[in-house]
C-alpha atoms as a PDB file:
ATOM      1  CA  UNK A   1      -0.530  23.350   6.839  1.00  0.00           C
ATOM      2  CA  UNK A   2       2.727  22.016   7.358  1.00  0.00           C
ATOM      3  CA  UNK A   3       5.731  21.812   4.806  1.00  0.00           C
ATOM      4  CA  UNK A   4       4.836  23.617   1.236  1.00  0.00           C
ATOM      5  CA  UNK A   5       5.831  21.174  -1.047  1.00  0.00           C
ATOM      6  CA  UNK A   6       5.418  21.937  -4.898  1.00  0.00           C
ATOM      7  CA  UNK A   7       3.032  20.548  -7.387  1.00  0.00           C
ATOM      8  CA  UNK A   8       5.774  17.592  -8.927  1.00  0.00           C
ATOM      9  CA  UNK A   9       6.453  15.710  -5.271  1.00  0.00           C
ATOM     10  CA  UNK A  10       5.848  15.100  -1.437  1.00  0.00           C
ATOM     11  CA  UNK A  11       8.037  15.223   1.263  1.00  0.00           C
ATOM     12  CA  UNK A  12       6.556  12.124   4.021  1.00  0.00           C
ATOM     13  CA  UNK A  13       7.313  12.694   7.882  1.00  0.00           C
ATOM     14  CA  UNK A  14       9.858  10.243   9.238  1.00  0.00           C
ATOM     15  CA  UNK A  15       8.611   7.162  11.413  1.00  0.00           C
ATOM     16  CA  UNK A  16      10.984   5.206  14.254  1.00  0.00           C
ATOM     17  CA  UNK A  17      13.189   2.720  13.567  1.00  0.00           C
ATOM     18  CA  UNK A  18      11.498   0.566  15.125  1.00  0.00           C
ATOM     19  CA  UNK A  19       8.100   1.078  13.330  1.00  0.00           C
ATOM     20  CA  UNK A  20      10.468   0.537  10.469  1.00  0.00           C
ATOM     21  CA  UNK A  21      11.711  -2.450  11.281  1.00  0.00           C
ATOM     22  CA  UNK A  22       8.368  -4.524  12.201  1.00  0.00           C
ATOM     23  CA  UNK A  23       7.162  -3.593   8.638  1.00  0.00           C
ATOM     24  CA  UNK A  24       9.937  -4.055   6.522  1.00  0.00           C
ATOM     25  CA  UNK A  25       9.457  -1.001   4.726  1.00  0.00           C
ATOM     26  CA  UNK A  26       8.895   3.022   5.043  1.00  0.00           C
ATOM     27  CA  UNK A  27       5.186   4.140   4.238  1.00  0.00           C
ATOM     28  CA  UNK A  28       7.325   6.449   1.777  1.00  0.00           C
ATOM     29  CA  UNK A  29       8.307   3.447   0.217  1.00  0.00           C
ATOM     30  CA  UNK A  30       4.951   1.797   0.307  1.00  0.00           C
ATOM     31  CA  UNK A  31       4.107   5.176  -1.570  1.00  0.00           C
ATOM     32  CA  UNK A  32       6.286   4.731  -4.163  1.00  0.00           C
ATOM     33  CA  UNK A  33       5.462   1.327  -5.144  1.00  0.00           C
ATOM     34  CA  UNK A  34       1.479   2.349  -5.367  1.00  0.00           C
ATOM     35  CA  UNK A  35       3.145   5.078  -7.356  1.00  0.00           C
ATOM     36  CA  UNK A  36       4.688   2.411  -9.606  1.00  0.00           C
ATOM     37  CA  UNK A  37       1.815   0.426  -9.861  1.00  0.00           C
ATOM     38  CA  UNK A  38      -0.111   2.989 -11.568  1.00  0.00           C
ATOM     39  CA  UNK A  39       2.185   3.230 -14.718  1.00  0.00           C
ATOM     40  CA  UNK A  40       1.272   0.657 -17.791  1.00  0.00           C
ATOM     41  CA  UNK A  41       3.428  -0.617 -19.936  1.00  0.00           C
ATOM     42  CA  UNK A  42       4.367   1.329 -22.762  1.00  0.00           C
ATOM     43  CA  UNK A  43       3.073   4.593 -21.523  1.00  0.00           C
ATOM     44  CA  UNK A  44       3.944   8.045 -21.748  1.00  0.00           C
ATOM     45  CA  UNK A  45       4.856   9.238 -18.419  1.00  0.00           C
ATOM     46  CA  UNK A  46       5.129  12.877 -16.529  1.00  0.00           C
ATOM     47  CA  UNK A  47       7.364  11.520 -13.953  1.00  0.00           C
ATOM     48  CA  UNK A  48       8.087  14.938 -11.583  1.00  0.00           C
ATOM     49  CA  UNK A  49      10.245  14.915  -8.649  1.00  0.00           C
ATOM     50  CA  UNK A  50      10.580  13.081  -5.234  1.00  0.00           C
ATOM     51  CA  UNK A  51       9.191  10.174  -4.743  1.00  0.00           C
ATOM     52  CA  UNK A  52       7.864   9.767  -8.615  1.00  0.00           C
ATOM     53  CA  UNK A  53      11.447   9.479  -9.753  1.00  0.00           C
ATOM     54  CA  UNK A  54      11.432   6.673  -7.898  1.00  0.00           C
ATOM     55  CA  UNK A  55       8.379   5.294  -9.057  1.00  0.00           C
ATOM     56  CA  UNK A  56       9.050   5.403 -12.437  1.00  0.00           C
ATOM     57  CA  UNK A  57      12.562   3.648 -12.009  1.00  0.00           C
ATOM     58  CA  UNK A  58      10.319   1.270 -10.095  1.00  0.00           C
ATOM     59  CA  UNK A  59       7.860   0.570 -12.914  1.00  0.00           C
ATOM     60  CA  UNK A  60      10.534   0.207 -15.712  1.00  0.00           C
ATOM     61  CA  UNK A  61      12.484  -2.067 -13.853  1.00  0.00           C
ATOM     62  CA  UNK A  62       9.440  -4.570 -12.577  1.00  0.00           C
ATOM     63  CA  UNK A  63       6.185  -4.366 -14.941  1.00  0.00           C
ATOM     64  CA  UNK A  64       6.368  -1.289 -17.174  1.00  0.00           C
ATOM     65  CA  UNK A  65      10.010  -1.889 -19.158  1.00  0.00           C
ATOM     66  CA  UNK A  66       8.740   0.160 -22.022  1.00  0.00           C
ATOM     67  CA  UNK A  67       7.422   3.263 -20.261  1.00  0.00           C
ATOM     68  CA  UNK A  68       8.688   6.478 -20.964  1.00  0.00           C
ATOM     69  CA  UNK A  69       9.954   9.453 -18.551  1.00  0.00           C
ATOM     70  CA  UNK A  70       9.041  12.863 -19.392  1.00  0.00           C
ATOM     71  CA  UNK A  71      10.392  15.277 -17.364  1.00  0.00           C
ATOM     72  CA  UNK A  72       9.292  19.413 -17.042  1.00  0.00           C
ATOM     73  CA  UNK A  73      12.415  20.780 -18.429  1.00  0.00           C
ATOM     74  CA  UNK A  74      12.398  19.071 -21.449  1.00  0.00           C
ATOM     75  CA  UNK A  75      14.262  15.793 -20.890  1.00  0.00           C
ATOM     76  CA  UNK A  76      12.607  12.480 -22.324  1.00  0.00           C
ATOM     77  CA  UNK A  77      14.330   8.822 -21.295  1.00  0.00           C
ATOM     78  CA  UNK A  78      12.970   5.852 -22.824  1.00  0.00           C
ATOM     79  CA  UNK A  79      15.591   4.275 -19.963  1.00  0.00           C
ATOM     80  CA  UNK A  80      15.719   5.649 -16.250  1.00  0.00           C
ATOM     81  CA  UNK A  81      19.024   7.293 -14.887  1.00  0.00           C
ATOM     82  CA  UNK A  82      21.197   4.846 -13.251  1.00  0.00           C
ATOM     83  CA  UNK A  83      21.632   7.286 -10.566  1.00  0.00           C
ATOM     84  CA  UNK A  84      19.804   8.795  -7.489  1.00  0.00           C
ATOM     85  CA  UNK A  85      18.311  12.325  -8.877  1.00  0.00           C
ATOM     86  CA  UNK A  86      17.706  15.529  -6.455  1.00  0.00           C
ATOM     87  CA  UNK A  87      16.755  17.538  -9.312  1.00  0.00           C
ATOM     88  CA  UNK A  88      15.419  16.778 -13.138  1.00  0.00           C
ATOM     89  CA  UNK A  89      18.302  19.057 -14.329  1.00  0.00           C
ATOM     90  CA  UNK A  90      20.881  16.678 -12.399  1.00  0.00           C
ATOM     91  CA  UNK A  91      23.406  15.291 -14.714  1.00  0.00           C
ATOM     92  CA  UNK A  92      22.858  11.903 -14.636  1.00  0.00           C
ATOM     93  CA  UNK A  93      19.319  12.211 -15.917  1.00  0.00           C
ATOM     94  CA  UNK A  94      20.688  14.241 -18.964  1.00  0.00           C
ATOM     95  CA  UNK A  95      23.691  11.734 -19.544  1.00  0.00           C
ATOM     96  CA  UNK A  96      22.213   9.026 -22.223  1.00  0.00           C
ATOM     97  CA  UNK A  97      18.881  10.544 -22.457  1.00  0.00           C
ATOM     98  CA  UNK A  98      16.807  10.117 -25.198  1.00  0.00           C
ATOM     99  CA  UNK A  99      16.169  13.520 -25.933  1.00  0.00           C
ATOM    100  CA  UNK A 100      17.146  16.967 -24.292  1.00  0.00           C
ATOM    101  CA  UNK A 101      15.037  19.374 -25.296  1.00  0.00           C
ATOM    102  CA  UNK A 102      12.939  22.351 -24.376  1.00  0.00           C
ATOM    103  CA  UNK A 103       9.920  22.518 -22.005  1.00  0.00           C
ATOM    104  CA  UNK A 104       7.960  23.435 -25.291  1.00  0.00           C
ATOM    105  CA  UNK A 105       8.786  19.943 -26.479  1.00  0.00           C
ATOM    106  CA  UNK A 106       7.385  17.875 -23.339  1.00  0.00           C
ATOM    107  CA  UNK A 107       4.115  20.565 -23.040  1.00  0.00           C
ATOM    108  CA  UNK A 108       3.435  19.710 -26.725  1.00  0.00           C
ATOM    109  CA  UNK A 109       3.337  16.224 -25.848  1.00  0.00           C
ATOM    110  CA  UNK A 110       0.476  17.237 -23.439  1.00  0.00           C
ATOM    111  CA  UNK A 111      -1.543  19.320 -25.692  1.00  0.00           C
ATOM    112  CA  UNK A 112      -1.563  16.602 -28.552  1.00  0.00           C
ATOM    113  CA  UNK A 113      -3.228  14.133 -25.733  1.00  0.00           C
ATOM    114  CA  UNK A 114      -0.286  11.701 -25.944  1.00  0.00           C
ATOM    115  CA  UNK A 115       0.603  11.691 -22.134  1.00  0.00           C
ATOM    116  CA  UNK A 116      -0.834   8.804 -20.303  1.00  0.00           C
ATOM    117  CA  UNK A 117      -0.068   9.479 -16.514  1.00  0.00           C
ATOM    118  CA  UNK A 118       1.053  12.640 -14.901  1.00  0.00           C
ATOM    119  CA  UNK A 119       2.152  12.472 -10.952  1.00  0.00           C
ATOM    120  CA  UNK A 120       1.627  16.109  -8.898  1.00  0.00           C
ATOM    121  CA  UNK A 121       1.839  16.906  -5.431  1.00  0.00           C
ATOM    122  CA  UNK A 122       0.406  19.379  -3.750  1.00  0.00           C
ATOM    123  CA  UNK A 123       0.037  21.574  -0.175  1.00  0.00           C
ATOM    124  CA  UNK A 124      -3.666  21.002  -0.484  1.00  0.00           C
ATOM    125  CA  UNK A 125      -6.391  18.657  -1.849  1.00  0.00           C
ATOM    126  CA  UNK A 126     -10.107  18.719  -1.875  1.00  0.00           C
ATOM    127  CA  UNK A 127     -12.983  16.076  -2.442  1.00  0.00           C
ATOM    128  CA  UNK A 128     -12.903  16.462  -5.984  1.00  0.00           C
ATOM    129  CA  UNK A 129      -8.910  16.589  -6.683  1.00  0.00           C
ATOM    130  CA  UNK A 130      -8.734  19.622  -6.994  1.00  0.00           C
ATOM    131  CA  UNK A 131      -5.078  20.952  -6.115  1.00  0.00           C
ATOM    132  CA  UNK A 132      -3.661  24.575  -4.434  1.00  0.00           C
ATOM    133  CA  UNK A 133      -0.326  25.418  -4.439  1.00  0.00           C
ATOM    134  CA  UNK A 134      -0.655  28.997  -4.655  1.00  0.00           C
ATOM    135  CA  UNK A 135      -1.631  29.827  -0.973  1.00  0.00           C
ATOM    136  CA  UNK A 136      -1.436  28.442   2.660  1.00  0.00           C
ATOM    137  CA  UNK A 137      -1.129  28.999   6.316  1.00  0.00           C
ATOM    138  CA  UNK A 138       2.177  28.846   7.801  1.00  0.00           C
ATOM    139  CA  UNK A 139       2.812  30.305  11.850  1.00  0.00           C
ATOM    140  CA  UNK A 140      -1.206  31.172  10.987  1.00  0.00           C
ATOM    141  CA  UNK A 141      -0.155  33.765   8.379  1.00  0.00           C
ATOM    142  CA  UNK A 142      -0.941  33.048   4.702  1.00  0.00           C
ATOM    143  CA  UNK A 143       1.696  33.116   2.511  1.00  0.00           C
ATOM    144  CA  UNK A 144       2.843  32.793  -1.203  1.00  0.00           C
ATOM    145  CA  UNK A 145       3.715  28.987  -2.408  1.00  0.00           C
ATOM    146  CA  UNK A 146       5.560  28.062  -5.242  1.00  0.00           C
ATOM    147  CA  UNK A 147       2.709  27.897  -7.578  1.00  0.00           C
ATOM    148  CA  UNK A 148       1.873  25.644 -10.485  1.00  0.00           C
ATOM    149  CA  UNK A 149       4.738  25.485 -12.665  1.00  0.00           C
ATOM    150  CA  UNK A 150       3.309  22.926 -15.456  1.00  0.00           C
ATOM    151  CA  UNK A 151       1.333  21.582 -12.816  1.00  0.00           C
ATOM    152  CA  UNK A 152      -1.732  23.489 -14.001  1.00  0.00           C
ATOM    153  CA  UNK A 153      -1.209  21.707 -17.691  1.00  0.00           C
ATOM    154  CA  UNK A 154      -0.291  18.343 -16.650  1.00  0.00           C
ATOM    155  CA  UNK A 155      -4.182  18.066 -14.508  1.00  0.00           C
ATOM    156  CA  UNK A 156      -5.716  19.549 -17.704  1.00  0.00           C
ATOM    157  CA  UNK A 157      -4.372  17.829 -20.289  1.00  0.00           C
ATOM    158  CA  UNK A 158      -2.653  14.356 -19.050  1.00  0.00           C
ATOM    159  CA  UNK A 159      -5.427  11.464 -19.662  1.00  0.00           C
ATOM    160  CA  UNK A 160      -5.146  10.559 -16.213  1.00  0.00           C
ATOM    161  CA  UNK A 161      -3.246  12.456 -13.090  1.00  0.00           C
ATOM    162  CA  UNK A 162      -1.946  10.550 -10.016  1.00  0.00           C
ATOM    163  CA  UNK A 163      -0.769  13.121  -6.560  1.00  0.00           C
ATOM    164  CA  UNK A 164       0.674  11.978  -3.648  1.00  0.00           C
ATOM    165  CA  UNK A 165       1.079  13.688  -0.344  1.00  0.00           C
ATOM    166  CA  UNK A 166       0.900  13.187   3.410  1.00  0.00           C
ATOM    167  CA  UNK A 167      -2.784  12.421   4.371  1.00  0.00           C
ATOM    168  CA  UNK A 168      -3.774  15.117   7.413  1.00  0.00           C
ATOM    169  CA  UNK A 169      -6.924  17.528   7.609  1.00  0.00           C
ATOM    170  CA  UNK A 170      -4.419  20.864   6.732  1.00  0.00           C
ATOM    171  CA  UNK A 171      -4.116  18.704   3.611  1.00  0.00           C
ATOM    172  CA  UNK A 172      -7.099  17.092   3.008  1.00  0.00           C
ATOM    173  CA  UNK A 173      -9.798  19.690   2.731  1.00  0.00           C
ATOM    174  CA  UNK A 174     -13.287  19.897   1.716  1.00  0.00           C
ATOM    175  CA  UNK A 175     -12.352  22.760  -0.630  1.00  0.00           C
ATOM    176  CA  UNK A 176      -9.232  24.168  -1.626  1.00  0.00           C
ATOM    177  CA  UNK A 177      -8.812  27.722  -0.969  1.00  0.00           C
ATOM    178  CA  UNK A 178      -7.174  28.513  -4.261  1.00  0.00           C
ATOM    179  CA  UNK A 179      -7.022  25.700  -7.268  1.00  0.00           C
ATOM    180  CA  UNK A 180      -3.816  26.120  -8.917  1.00  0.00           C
ATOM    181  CA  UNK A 181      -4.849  22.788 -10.753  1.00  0.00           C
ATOM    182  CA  UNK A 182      -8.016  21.164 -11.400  1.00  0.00           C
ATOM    183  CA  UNK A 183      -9.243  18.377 -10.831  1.00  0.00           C
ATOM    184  CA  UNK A 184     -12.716  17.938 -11.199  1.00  0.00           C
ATOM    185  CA  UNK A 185     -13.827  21.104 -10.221  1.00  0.00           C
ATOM    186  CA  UNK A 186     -17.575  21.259  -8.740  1.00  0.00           C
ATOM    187  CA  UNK A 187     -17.984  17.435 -10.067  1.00  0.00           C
ATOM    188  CA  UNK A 188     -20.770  16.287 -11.819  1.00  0.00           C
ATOM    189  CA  UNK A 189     -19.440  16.680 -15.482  1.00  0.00           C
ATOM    190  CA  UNK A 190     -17.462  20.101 -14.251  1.00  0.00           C
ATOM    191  CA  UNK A 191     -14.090  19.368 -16.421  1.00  0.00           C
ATOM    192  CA  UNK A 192     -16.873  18.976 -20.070  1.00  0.00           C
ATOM    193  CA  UNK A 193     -18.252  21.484 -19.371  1.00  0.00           C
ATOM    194  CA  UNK A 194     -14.856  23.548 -18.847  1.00  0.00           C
ATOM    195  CA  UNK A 195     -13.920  22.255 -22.584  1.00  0.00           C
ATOM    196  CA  UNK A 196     -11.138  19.724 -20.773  1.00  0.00           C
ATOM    197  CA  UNK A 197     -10.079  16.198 -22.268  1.00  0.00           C
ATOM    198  CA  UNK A 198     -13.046  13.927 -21.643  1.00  0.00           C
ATOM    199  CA  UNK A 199     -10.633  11.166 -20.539  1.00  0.00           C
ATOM    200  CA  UNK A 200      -8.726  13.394 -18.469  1.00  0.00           C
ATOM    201  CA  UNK A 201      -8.709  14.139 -14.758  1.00  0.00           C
ATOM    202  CA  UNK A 202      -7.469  12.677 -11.395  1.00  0.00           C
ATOM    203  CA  UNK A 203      -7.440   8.691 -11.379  1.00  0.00           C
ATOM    204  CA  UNK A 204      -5.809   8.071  -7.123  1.00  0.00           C
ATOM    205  CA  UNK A 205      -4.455   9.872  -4.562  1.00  0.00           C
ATOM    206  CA  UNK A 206      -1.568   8.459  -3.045  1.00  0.00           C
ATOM    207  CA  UNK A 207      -1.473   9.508   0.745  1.00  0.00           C
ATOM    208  CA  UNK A 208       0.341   8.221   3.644  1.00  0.00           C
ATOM    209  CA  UNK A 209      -2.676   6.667   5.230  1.00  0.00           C
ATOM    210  CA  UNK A 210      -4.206   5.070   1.911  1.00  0.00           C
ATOM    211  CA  UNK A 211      -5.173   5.369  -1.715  1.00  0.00           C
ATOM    212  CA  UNK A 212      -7.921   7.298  -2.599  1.00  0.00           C
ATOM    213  CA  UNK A 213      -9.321   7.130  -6.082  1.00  0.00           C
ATOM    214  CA  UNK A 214     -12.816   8.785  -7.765  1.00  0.00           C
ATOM    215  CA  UNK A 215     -15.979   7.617  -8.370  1.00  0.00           C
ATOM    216  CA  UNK A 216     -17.988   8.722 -11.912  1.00  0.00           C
ATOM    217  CA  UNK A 217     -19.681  11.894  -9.890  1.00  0.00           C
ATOM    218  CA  UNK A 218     -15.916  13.136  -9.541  1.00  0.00           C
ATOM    219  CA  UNK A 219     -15.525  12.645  -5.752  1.00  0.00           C
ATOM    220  CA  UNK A 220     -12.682  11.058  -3.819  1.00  0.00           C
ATOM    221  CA  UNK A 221     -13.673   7.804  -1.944  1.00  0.00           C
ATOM    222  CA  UNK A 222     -11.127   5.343  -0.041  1.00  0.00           C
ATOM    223  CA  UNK A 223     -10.504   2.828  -1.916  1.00  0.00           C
ATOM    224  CA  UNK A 224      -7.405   1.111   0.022  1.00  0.00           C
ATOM    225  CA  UNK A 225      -6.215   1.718   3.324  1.00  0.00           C
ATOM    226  CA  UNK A 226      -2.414   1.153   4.285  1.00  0.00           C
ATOM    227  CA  UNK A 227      -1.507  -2.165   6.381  1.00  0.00           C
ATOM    228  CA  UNK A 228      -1.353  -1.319  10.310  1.00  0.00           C
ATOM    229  CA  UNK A 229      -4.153   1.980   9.366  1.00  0.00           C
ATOM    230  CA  UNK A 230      -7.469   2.036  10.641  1.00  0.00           C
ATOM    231  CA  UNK A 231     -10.382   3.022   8.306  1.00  0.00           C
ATOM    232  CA  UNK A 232     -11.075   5.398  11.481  1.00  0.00           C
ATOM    233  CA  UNK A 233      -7.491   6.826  11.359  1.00  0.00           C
ATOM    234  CA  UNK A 234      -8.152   7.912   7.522  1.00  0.00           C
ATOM    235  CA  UNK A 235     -11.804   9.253   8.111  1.00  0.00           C
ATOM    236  CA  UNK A 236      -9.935  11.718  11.617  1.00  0.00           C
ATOM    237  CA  UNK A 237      -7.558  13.079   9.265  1.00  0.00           C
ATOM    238  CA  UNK A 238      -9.482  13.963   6.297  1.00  0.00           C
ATOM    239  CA  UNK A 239     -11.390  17.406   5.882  1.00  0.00           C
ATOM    240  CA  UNK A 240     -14.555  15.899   4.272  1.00  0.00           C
ATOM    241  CA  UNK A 241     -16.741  12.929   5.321  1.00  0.00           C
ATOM    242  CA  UNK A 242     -14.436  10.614   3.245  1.00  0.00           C
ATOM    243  CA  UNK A 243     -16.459   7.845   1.316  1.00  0.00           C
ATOM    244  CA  UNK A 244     -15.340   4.729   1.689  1.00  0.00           C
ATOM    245  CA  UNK A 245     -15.578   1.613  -0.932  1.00  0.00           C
ATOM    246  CA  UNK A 246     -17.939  -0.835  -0.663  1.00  0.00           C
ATOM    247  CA  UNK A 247     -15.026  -3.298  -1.255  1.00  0.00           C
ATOM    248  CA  UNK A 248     -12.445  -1.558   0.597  1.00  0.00           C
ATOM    249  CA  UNK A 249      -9.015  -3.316   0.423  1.00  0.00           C
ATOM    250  CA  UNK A 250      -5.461  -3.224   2.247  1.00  0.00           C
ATOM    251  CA  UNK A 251      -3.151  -1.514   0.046  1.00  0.00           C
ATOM    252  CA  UNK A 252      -0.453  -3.983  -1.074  1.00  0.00           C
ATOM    253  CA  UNK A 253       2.961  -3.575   0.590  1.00  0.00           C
ATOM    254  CA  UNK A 254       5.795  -2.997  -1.669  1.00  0.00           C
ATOM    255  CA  UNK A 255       7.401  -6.622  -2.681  1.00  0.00           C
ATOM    256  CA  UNK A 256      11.263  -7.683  -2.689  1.00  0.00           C
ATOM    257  CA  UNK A 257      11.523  -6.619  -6.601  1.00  0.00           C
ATOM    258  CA  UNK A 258      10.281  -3.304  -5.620  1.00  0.00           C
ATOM    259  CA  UNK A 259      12.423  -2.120  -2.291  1.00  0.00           C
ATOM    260  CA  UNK A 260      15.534  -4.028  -4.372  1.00  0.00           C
ATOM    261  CA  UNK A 261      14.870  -1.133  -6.987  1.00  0.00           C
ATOM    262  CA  UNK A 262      14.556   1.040  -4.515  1.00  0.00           C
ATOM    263  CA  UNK A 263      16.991   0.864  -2.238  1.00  0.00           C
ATOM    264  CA  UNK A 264      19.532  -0.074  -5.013  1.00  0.00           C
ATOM    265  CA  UNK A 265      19.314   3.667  -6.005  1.00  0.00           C
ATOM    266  CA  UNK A 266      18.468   5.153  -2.790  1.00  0.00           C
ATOM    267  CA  UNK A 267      20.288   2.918  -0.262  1.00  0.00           C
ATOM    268  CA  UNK A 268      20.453   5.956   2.156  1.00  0.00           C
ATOM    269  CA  UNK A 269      17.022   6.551   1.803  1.00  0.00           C
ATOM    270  CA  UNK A 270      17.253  10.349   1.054  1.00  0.00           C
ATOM    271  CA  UNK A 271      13.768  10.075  -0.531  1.00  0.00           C
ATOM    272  CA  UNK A 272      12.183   7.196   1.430  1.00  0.00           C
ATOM    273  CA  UNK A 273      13.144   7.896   4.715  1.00  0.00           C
END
């Protein structure tokens, strides 16, 4: 398993310059505008760290202008920071706020069913979206990772949960070794039967390779692979046999409205590299 990144963001490997340059754009920052694309107007929105942050500016500023940011630590903006953030306690996203409150505040949102759209990362992922960040292999030795924080709430209780992460087969595996946070469990009704939200649970998986998304028996299928990737490419570095849609389609690269937004507030690419 490569870097442990926490439950609220991803870290994406670098590519060369000049990969960069024939597509216009980072597959970081083809992740963040999928990202963006998955927030409605008007929603409530558990916006987490990395490339999220971005996503939500993203969304606000394009198609979403009346979404709302809810952040772990009890911040709410009804209008995105006008500054890069490297943490949610940074003081630009407490300066004009809407509210600055207490984690208790936020969480209650969750358990009254108001949040539309939670985004998580994760160090691991299996076929039914379920996520570990409790556990992994580093230099082959297993050690402690950060853990859930209110990871473990947002997959329970948001009405729909988005992750993103770097697509390999440390990542991608048939079954996590630990679930920190569900997704749908065993499948096949699993999250009823556990007394979850009925419209709850993972809606797409956000990878560097593609989109995954889930079909009604609560496993992952590819439902968009990445311009320049291979459905083969996807299938190599996944831990399961991968479904793949019957209408399969090329995710769609991130337009001049979106990498304007972007690289307005990230022209240094600290997140999108």
């Amino acid at each position: 398993m490569g870097r442990a990144e926490g439950e609220h963001g991803v870290n994406v490997a670098s590519h060369s310059e000049a990969e960069v340059a024939a597509r216009g754009y980072t597959f970081s920052e083809l992740m963040v505008a999928a990202a963006a694309r998955e927030i409605r107007d008007g929603e409530l929105v558990f916006v987490g760290m990395r490339l999220p942050l971005l996503a939500f500016l993203v969304a606000r500023r394009t198609h979403a202008p009346r979404a709302i940011g809810l952040f772990e630590n009890g911040v709410i903006r009804e209008t995105p920071s006008g500054e890069l953030l490297y943490t949610m306690g940074d003081p630009p996203n407490l300066r004009g706020a809407t509210q600055c409150g207490q984690m208790l505040d936020v969480m209650g949102l969750l358990q009254q069913g108001r949040v539309d759209v939670g985004f998580l990362g994760a160090a691991e992922i299996d076929r039914f979206g379920n996520l570990n960040t409790t556990w992994g292999h580093r230099d082959k030795e297993m050690q402690r990772l950060p853990g859930s924080g209110g990871a473990c709430d947002i997959a329970c209780l948001a009405q729909r949960t988005v992750m993103l992460l770097t697509h390999d087969r440390g990542r991608l595996t048939e079954r996590v070794g630990h679930i920190t946070s569900p997704g749908y469990g065993a499948g096949n009704g699993w999250r009823r039967k556990q007394g979850l939200p009925i419209a709850s649970g993972p809606s797409a998986v956000i990878t560097t390779l593609g989109v995954l998304r889930f079909g009604a028996d609560g496993e992952a299928f590819l439902a968009s692979v990445h311009p320049g990737v291979s459905v083969e490419e996807v299938l190599e570095s996944t831990g399961w046999t991968l479904r793949v849609a019957d209408e399969l389609i090329e995710t769609l690269p991130p337009g001049d409205d979106e990498l304007g937004v972007m690289r307005e507030i990230d022209p240094n690419h600290f997140w999108t590299r």
